[in-house]
PDB file of N, CA and C in Angstrom:
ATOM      1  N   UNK A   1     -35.351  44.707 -25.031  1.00  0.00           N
ATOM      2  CA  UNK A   1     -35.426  43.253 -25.150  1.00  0.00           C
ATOM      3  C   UNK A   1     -34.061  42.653 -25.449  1.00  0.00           C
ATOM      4  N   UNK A   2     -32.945  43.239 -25.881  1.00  0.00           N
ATOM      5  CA  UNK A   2     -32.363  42.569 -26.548  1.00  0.00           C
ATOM      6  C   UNK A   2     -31.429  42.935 -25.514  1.00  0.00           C
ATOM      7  N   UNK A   3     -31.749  44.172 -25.226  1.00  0.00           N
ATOM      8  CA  UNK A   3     -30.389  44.206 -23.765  1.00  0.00           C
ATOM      9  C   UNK A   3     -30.504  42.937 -22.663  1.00  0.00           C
ATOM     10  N   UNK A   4     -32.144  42.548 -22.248  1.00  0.00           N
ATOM     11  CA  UNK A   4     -32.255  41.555 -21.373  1.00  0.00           C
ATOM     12  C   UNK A   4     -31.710  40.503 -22.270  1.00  0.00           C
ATOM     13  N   UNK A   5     -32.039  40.045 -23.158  1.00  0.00           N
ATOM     14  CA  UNK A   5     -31.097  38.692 -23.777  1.00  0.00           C
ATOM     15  C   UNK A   5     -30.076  38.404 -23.546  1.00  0.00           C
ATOM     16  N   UNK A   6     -28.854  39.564 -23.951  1.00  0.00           N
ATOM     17  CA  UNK A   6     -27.670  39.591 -23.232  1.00  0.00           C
ATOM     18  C   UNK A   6     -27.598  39.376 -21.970  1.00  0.00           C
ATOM     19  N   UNK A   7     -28.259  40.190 -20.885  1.00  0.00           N
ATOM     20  CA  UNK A   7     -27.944  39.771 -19.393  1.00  0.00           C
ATOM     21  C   UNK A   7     -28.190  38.323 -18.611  1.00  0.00           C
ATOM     22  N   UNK A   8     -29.040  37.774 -19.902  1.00  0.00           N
ATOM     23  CA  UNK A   8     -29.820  36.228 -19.023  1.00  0.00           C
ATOM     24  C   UNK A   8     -28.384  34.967 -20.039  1.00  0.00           C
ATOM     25  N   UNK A   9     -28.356  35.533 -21.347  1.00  0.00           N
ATOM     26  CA  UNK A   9     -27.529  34.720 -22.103  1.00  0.00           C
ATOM     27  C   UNK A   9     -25.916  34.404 -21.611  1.00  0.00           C
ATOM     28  N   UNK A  10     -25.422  35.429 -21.627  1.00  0.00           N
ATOM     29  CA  UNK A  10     -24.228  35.682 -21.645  1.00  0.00           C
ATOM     30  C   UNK A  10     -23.806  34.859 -20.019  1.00  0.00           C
ATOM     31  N   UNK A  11     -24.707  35.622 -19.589  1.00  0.00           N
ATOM     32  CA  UNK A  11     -23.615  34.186 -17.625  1.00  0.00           C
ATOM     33  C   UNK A  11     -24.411  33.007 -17.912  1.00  0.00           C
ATOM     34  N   UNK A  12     -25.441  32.573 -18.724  1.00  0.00           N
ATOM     35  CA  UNK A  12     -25.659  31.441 -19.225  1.00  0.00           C
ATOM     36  C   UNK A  12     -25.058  30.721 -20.148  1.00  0.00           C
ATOM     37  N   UNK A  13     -24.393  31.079 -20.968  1.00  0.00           N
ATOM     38  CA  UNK A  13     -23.276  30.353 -22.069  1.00  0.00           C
ATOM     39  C   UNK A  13     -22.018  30.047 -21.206  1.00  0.00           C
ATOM     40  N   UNK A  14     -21.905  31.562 -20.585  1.00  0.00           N
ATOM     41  CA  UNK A  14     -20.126  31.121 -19.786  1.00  0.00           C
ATOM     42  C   UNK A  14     -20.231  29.944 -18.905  1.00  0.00           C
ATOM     43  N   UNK A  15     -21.939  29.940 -18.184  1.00  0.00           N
ATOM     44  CA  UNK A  15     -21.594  28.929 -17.194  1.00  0.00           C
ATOM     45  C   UNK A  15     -22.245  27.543 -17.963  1.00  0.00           C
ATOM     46  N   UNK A  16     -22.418  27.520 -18.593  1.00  0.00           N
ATOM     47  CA  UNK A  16     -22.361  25.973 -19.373  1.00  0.00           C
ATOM     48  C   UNK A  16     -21.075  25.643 -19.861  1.00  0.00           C
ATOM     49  N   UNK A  17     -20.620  26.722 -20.679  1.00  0.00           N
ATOM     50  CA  UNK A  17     -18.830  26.282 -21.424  1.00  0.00           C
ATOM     51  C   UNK A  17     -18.313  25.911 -20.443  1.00  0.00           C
ATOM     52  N   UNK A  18     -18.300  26.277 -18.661  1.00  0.00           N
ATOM     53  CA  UNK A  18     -17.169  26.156 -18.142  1.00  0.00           C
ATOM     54  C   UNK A  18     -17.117  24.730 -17.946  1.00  0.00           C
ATOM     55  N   UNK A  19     -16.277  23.379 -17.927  1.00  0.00           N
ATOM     56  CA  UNK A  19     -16.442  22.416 -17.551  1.00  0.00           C
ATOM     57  C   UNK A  19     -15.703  22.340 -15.804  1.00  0.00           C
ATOM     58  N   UNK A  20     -16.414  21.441 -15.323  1.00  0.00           N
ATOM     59  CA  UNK A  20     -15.834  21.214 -13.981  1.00  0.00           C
ATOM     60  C   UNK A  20     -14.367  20.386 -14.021  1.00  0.00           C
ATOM     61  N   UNK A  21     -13.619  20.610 -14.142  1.00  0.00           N
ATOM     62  CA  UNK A  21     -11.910  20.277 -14.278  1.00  0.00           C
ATOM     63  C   UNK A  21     -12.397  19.444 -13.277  1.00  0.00           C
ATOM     64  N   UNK A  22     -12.506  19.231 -11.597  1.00  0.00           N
ATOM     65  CA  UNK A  22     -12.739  18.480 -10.556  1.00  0.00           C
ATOM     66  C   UNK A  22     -13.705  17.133 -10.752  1.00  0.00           C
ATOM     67  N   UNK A  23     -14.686  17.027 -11.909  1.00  0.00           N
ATOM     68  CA  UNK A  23     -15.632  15.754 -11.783  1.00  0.00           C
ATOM     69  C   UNK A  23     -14.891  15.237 -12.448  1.00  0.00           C
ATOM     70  N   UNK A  24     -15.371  13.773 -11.724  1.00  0.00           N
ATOM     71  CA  UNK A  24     -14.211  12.519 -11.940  1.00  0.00           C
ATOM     72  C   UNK A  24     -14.818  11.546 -12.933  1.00  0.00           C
ATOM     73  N   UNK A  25     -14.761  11.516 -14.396  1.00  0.00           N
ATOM     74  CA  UNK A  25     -15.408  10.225 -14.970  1.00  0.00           C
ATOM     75  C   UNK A  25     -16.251   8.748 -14.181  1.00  0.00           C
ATOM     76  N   UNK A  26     -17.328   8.229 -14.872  1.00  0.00           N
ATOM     77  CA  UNK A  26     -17.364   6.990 -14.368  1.00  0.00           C
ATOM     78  C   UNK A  26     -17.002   5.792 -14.532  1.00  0.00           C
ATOM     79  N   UNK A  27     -15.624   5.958 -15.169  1.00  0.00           N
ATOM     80  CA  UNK A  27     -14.838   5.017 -15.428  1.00  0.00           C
ATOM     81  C   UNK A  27     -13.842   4.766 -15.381  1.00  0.00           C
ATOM     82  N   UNK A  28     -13.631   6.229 -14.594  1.00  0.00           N
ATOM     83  CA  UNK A  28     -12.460   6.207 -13.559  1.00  0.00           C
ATOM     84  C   UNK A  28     -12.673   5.917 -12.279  1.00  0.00           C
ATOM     85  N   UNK A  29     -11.803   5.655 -11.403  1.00  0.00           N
ATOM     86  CA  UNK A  29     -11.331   4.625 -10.080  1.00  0.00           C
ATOM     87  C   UNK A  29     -11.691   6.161  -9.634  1.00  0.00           C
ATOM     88  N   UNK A  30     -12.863   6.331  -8.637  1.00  0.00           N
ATOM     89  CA  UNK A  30     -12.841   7.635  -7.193  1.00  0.00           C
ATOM     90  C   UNK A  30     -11.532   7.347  -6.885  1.00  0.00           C
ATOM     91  N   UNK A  31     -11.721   8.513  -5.909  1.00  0.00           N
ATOM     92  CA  UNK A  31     -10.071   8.857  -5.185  1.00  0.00           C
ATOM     93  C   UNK A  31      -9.875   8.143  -4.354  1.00  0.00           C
ATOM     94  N   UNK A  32     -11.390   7.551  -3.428  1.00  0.00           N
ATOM     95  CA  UNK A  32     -10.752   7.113  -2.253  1.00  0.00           C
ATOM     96  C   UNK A  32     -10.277   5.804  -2.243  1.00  0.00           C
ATOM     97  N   UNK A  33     -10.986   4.895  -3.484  1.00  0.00           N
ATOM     98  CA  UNK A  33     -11.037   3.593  -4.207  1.00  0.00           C
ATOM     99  C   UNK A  33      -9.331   3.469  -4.695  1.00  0.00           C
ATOM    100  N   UNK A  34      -8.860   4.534  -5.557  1.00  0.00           N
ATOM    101  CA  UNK A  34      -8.162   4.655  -6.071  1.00  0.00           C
ATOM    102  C   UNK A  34      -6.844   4.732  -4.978  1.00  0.00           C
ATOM    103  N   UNK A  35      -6.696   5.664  -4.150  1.00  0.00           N
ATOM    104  CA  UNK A  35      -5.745   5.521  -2.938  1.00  0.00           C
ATOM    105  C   UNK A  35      -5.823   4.393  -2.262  1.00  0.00           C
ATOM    106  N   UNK A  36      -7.057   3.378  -2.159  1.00  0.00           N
ATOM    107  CA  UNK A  36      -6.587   1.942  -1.333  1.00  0.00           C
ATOM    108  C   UNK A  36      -5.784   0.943  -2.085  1.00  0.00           C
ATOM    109  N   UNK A  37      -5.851   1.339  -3.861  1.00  0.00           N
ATOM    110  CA  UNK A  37      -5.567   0.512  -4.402  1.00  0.00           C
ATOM    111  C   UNK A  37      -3.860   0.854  -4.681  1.00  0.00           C
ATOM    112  N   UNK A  38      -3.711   2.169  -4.556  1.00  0.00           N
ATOM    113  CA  UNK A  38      -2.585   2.784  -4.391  1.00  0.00           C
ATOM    114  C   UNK A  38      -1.760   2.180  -3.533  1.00  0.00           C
ATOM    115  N   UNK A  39      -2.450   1.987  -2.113  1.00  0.00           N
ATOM    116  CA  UNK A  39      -1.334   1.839  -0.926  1.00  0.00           C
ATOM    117  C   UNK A  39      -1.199   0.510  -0.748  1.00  0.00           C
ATOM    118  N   UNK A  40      -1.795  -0.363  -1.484  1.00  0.00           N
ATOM    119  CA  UNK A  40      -1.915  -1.964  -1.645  1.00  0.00           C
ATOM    120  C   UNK A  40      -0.659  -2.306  -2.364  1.00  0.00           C
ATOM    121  N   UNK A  41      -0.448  -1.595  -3.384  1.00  0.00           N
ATOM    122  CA  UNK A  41       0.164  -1.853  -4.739  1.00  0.00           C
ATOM    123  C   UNK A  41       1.591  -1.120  -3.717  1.00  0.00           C
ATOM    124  N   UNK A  42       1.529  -0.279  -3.085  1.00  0.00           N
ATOM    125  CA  UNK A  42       2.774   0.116  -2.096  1.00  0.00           C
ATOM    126  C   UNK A  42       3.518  -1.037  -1.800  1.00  0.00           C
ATOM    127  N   UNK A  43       1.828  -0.995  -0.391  1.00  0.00           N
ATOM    128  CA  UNK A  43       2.987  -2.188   0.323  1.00  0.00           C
ATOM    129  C   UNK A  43       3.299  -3.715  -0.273  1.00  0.00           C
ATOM    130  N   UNK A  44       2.343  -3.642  -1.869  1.00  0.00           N
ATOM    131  CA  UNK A  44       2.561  -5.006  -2.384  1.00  0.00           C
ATOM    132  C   UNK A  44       4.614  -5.331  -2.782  1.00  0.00           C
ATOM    133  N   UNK A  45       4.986  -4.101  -3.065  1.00  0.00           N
ATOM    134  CA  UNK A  45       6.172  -3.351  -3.767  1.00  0.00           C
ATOM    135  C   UNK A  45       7.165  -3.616  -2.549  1.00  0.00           C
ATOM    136  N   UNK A  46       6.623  -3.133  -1.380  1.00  0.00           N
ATOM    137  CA  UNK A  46       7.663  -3.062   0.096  1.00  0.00           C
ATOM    138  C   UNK A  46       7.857  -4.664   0.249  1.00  0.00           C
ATOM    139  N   UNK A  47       6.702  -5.562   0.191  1.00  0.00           N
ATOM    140  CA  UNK A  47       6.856  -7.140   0.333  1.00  0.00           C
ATOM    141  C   UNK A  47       8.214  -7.489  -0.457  1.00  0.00           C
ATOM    142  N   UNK A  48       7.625  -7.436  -1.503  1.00  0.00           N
ATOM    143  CA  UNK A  48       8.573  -7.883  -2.819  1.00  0.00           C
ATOM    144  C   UNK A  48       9.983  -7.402  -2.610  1.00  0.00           C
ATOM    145  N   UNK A  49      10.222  -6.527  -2.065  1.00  0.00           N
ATOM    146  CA  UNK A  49      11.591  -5.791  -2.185  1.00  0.00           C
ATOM    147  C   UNK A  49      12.371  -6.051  -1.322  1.00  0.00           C
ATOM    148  N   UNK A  50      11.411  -6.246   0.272  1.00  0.00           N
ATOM    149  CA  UNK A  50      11.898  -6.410   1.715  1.00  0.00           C
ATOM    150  C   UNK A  50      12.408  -8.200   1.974  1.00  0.00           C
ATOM    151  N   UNK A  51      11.570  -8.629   0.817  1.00  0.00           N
ATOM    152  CA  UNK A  51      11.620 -10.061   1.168  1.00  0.00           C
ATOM    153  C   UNK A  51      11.874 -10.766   0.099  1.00  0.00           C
ATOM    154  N   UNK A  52      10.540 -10.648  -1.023  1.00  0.00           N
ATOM    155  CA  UNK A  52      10.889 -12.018  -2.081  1.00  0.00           C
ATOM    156  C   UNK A  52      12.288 -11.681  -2.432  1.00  0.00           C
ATOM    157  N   UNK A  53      12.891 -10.197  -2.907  1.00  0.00           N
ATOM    158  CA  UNK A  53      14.019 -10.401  -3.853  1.00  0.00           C
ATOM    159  C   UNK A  53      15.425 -10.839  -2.735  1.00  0.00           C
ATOM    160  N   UNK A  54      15.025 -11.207  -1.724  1.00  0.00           N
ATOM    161  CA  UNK A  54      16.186 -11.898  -0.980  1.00  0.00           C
ATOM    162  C   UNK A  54      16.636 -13.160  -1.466  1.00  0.00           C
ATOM    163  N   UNK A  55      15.304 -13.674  -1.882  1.00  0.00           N
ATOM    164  CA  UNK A  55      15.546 -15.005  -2.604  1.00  0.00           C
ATOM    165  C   UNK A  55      16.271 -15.299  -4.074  1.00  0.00           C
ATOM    166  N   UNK A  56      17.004 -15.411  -4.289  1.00  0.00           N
ATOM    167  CA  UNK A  56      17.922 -15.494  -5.519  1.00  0.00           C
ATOM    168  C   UNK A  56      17.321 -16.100  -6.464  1.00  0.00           C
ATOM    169  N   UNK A  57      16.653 -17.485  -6.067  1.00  0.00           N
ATOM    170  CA  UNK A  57      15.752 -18.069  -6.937  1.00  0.00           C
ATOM    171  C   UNK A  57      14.655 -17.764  -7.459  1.00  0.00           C
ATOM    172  N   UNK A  58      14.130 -16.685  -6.885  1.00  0.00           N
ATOM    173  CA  UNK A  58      12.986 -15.981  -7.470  1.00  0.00           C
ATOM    174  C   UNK A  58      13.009 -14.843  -8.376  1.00  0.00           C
ATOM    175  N   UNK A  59      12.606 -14.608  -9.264  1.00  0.00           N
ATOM    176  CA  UNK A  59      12.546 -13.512 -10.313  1.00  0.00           C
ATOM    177  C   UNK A  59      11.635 -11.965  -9.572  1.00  0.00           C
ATOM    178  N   UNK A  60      12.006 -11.386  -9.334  1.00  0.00           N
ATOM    179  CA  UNK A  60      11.437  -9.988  -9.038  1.00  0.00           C
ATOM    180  C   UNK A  60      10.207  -9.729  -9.851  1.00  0.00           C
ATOM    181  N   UNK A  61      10.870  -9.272 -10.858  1.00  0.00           N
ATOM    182  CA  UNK A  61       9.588  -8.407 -11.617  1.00  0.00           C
ATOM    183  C   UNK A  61       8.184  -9.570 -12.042  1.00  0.00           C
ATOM    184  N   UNK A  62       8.785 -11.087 -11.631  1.00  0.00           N
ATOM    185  CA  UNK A  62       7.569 -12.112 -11.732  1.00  0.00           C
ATOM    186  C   UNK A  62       7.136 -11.670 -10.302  1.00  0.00           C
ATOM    187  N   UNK A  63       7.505 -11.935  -8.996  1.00  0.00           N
ATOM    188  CA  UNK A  63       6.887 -11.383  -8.100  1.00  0.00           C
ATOM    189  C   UNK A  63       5.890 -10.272  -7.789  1.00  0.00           C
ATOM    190  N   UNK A  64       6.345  -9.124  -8.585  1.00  0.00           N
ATOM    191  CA  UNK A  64       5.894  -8.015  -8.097  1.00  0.00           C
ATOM    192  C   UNK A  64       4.934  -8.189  -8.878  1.00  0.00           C
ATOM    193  N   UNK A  65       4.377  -8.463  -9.913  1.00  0.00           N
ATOM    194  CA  UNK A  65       3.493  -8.550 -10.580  1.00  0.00           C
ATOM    195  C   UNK A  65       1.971  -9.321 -10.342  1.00  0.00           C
ATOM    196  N   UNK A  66       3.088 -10.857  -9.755  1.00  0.00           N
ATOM    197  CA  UNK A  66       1.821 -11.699  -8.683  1.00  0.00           C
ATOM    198  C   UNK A  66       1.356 -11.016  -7.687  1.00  0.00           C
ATOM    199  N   UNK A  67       2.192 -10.168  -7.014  1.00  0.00           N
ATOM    200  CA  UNK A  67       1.552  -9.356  -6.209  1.00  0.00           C
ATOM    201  C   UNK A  67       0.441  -8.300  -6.462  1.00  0.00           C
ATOM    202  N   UNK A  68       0.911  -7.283  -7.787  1.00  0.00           N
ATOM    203  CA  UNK A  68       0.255  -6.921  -8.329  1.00  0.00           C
ATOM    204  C   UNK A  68      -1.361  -7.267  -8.750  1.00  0.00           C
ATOM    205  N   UNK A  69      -1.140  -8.809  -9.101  1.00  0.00           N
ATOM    206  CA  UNK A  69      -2.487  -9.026  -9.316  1.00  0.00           C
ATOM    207  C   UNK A  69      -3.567  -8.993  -8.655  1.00  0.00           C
ATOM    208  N   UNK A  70      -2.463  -9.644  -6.964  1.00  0.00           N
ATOM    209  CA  UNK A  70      -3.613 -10.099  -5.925  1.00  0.00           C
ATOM    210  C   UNK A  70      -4.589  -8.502  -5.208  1.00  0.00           C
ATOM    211  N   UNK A  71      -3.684  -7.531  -5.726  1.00  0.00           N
ATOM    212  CA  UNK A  71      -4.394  -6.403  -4.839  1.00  0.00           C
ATOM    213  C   UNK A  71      -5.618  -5.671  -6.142  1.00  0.00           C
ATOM    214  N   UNK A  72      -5.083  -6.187  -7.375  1.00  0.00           N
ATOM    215  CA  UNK A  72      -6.463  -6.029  -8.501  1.00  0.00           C
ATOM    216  C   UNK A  72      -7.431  -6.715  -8.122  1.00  0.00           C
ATOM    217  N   UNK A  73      -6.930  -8.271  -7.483  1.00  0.00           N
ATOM    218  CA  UNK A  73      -8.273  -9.192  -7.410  1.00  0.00           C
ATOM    219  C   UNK A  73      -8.798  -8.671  -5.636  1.00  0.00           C
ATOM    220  N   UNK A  74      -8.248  -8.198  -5.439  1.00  0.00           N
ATOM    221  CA  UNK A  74      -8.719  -7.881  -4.099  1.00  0.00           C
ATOM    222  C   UNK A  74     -10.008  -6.763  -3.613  1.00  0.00           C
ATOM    223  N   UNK A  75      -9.232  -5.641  -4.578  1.00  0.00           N
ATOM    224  CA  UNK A  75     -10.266  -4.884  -5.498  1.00  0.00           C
ATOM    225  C   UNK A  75     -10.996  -4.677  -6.165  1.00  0.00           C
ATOM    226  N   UNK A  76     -11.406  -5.903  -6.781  1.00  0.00           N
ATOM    227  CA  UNK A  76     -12.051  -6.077  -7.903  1.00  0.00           C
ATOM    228  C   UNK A  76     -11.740  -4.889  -8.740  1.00  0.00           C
ATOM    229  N   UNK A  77     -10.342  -4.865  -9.163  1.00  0.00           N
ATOM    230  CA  UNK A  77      -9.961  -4.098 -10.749  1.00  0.00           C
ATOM    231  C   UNK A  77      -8.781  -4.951 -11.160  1.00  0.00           C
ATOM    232  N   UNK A  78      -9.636  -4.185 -12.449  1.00  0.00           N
ATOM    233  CA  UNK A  78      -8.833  -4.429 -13.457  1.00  0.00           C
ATOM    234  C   UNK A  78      -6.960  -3.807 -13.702  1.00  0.00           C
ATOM    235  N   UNK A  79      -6.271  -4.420 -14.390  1.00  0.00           N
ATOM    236  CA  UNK A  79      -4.795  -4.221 -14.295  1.00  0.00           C
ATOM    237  C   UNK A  79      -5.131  -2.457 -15.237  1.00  0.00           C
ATOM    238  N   UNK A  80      -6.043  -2.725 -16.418  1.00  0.00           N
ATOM    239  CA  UNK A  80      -5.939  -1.657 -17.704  1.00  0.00           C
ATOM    240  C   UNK A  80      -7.407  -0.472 -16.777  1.00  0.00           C
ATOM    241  N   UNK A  81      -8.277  -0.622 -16.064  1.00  0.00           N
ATOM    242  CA  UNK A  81      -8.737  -0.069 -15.111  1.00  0.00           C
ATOM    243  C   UNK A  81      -7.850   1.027 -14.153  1.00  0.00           C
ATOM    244  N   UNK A  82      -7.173   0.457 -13.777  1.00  0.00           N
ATOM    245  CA  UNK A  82      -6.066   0.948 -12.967  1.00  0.00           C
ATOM    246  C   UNK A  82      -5.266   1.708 -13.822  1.00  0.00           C
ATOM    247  N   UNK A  83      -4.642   1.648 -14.659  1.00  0.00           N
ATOM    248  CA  UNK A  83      -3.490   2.596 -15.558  1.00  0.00           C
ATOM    249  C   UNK A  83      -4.840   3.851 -16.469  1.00  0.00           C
ATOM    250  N   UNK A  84      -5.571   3.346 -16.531  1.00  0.00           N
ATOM    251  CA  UNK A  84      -6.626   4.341 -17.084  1.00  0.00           C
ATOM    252  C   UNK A  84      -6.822   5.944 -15.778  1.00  0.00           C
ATOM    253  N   UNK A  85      -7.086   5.143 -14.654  1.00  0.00           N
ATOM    254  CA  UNK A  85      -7.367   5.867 -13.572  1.00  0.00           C
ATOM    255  C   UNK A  85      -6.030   6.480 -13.388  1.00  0.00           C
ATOM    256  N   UNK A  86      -5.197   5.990 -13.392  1.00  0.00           N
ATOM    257  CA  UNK A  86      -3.852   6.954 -12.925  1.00  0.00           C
ATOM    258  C   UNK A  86      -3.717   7.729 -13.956  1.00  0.00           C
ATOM    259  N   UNK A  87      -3.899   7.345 -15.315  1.00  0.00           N
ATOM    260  CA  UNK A  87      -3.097   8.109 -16.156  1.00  0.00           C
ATOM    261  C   UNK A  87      -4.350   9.726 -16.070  1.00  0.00           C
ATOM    262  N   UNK A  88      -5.380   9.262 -15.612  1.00  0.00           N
ATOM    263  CA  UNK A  88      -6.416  10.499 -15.389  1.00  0.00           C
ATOM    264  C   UNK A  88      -5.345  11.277 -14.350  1.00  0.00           C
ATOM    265  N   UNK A  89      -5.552  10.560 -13.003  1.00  0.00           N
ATOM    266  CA  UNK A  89      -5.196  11.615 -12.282  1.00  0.00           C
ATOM    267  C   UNK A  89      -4.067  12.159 -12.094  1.00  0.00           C
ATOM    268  N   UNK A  90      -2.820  11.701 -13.118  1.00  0.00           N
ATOM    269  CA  UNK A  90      -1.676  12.426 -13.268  1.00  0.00           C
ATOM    270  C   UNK A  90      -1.765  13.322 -14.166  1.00  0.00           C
ATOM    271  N   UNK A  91      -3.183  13.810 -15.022  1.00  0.00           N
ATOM    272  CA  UNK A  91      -3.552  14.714 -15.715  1.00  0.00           C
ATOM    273  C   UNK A  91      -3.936  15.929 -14.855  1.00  0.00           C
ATOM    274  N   UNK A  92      -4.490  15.537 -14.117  1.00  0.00           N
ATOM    275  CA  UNK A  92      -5.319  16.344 -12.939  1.00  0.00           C
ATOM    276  C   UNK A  92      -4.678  16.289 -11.556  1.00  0.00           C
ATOM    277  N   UNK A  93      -3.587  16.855 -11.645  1.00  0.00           N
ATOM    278  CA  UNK A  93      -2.825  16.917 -10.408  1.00  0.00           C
ATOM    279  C   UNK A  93      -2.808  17.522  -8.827  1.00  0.00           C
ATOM    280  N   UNK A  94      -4.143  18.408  -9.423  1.00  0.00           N
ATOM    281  CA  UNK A  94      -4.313  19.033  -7.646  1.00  0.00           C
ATOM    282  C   UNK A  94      -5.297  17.951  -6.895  1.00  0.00           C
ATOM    283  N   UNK A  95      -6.273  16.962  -8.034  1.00  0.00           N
ATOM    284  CA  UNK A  95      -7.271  15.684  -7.144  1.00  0.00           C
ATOM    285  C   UNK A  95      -5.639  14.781  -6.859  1.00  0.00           C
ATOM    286  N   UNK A  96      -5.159  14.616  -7.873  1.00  0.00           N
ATOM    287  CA  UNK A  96      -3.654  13.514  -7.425  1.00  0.00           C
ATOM    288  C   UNK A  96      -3.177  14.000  -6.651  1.00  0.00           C
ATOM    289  N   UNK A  97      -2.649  15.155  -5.939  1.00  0.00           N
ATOM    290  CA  UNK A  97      -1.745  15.941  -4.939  1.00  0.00           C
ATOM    291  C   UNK A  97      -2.665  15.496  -3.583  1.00  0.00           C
ATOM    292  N   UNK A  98      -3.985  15.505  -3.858  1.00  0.00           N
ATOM    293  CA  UNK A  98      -4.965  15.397  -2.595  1.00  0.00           C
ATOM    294  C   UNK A  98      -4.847  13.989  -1.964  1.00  0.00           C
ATOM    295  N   UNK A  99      -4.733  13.416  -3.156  1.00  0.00           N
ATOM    296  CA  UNK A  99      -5.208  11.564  -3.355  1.00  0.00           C
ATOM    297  C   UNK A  99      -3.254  11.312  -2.436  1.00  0.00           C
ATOM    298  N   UNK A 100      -2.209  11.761  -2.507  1.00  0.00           N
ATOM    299  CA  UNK A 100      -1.397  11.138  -2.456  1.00  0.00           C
ATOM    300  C   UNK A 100      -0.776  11.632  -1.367  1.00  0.00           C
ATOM    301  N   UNK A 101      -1.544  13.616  -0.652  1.00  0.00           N
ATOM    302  CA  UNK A 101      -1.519  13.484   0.337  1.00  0.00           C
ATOM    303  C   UNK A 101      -2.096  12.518   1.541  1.00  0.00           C
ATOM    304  N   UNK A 102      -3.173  12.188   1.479  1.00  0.00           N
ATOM    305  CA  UNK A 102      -3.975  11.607   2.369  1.00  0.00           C
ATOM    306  C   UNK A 102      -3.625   9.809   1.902  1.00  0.00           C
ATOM    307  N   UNK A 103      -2.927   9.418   1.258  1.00  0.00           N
ATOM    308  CA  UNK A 103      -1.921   8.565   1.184  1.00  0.00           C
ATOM    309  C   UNK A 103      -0.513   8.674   2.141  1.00  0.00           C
ATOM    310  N   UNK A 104       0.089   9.453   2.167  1.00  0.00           N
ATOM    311  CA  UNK A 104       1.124   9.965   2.960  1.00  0.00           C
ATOM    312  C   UNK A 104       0.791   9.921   4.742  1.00  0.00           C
ATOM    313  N   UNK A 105      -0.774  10.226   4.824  1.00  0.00           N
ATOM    314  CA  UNK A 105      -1.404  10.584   6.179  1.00  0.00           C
ATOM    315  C   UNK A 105      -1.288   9.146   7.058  1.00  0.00           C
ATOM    316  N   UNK A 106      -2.180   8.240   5.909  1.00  0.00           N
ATOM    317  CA  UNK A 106      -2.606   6.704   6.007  1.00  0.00           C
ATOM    318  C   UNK A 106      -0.917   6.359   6.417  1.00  0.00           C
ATOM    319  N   UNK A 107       0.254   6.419   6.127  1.00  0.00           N
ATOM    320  CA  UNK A 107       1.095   5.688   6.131  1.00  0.00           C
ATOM    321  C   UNK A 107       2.003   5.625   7.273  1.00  0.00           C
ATOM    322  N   UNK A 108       1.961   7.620   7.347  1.00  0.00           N
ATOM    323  CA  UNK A 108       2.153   8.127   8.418  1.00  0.00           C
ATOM    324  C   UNK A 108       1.376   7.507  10.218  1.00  0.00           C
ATOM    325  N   UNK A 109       0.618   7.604   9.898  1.00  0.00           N
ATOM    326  CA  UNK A 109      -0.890   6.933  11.294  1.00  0.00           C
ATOM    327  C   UNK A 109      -0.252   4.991  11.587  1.00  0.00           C
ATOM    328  N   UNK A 110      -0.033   4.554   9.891  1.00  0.00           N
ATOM    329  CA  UNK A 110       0.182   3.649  10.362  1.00  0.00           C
ATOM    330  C   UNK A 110       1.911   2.733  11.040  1.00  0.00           C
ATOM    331  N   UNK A 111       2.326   3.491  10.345  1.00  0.00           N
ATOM    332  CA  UNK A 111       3.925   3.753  10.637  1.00  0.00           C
ATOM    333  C   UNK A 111       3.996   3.916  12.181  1.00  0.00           C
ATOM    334  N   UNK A 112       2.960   5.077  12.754  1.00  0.00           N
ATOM    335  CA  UNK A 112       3.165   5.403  14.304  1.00  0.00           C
ATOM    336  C   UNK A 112       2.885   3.934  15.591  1.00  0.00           C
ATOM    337  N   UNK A 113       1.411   3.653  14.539  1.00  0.00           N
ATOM    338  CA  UNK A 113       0.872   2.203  15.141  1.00  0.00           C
ATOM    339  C   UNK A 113       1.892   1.413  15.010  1.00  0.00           C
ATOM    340  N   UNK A 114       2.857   0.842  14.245  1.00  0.00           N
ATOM    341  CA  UNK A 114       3.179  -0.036  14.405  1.00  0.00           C
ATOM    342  C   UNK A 114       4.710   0.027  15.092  1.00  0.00           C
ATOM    343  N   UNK A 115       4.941   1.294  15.002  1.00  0.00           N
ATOM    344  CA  UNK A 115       6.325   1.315  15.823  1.00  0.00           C
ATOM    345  C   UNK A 115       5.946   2.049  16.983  1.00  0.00           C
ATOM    346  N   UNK A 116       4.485   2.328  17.689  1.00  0.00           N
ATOM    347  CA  UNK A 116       4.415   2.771  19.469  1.00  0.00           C
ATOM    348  C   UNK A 116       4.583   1.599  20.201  1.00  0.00           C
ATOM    349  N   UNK A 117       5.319   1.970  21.583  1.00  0.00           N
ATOM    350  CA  UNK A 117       5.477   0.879  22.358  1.00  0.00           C
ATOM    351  C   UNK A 117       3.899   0.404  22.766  1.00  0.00           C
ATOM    352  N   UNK A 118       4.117  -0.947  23.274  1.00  0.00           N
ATOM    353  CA  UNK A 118       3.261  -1.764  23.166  1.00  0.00           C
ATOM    354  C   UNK A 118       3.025  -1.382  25.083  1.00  0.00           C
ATOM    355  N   UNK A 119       1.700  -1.109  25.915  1.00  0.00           N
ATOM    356  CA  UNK A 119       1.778  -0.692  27.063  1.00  0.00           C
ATOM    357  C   UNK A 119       1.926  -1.678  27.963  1.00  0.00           C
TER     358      UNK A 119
END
């Protein structure tokens, strides 16, 4: 009896202790949520840089920030939403490595679109 205890217990404790490193809180931003809001906040950054700070009269880091907002409100998130979610997945770097490849993909695809000749 006590030998079966051990055999049913023991891969029953290990596999409860183990936690899944890979599940994502629900109060964290998913990946795929999280990468649109990523590449928003990109190209919000490429605007600001390519263009507003040409303007002398305009303050940068006020820019980038208005920008900032519009891709929270676009998203419906939050500014402290968002730094919560990153600061997760810079904990967890092989879902972030995934999240920022297939960021790289998106940019890549669209980079091609917009610089193929036109037929």
């Amino acid at each position: 009896m006590r030998k079966w205890l051990m055999i049913v217990w023991l891969p029953l404790c290990v596999m409860l202790s183990c936690k899944n490193s890979d599940r994502i809180p629900g109060d964290i931003l998913q990946p795929e949520r999280m990468g649109k809001v990523l590449f928003a906040l990109n190209m919000a950054e490429e605007f600001v840089s390519l263009y507003v700070a040409k303007d002398s009269a305009r303050n940068k880091e006020q820019e980038l920030e208005k920008e900032y907002q519009k891709v929270f409100l676009l998203y419906q998130v939050t500014k402290d939403e968002f730094e919560k979610s990153y600061e997760f997945y810079k904990k967890h770097p092989d879902i972030f490595k995934v999240m920022l490849d297939t960021l790289d993909a998106r940019g890549q695809r669209r980079r091609i679109d917009l610089y193929q000749p036109a037929d």
